[in-house]
Protein backbone atom coordinates (compact mmCIF):
# COMPACT_ATOMS: atom_id res chain seq x y z
CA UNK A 1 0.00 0.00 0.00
CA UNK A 2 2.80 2.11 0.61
CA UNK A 3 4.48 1.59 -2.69
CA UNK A 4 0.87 2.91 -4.07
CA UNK A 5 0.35 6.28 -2.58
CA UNK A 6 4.34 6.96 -3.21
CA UNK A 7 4.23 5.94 -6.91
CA UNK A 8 0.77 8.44 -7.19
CA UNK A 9 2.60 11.62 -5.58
CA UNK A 10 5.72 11.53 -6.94
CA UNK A 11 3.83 11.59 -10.56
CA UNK A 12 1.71 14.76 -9.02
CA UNK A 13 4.84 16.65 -7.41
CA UNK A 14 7.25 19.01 -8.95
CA UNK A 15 9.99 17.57 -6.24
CA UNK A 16 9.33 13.87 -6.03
CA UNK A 17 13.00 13.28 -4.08
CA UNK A 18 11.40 14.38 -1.43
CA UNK A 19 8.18 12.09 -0.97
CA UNK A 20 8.29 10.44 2.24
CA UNK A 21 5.80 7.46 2.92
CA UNK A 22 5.78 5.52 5.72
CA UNK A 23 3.77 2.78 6.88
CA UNK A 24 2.84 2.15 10.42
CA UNK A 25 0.36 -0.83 12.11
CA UNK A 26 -1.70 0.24 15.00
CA UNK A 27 -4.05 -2.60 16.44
CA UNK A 28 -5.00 -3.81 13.26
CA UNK A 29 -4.88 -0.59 11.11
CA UNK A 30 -2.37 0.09 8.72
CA UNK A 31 -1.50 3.92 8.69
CA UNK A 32 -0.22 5.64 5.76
CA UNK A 33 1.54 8.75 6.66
CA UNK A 34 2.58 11.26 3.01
CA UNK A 35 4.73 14.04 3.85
CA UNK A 36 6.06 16.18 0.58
CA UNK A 37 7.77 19.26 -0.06
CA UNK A 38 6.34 22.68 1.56
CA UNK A 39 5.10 23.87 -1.88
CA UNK A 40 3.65 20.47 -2.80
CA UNK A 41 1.12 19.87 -0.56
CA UNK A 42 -1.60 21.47 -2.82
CA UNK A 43 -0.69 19.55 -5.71
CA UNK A 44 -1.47 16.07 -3.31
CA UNK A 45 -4.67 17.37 -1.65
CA UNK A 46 -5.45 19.06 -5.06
CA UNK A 47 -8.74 21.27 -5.57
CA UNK A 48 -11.09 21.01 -2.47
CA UNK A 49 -9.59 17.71 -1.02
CA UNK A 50 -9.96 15.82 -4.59
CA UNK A 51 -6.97 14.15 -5.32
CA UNK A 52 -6.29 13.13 -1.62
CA UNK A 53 -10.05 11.65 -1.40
CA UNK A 54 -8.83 10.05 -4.86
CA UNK A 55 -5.73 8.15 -3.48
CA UNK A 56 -7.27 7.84 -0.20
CA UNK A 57 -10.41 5.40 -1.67
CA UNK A 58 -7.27 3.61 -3.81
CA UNK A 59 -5.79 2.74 -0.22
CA UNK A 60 -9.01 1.53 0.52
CA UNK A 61 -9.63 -0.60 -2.44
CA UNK A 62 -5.72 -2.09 -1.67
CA UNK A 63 -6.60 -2.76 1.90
CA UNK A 64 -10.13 -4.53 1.36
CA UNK A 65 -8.73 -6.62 -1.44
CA UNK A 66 -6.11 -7.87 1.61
CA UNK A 67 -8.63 -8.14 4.35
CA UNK A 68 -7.32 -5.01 5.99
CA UNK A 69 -8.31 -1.55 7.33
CA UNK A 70 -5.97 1.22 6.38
CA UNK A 71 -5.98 5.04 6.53
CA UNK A 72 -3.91 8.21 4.80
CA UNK A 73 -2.33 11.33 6.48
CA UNK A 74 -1.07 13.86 4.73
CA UNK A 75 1.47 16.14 6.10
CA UNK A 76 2.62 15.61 10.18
C-alpha cells in the first residue's frame, strides 16, 4: 500500500525526491503517513480535497482486497 500512494505523488509533485511514505500498524490498522515538499502539498490534496479523497479510496480498495483496514495522512 505504501508503494501505491508513493508511486501516485511523486507523478503529481514538482519535487518527487522528497516524498516520504511511511507505513505504520496500530491494532489492526495500517497507517499511511505522506509528507512532501512545503510547496507540494496542494498539488497532493489538489482542488477542495480531490486528489487526496482520490488516493485515499485507492488505499481503501488495496486494503479490502487484503482483508485489511488502512488510513492516509497527509502532512505531520
Amino acid at each position: 500500500m505504501k508503494d501505491l500512494i508513493e508511486y501516485i505523488a511523486k507523478g503529481l509533485v514538482d519535487k518527487p525526491d522528497e516524498v516520504k511514505v511511511s507505513e505504520e500498524d496500530d491494532r489492526g490498522r495500517v497507517i499511511v503517513r505522506l509528507e512532501v515538499a512545503e510547496d507540494d502539498y496542494g498539488k497532493v490534496i489538489g482542488k477542495g480535497g480531490r486528489i487526496a479523497q482520490s488516493m485515499r479510496a485507492l488505499l481503501k480498495v488495496t486494503a479490502i482486497r487484503r482483508d485489511e483496514y488502512a488510513s492516509l495522512e497527509i502532512g505531520d
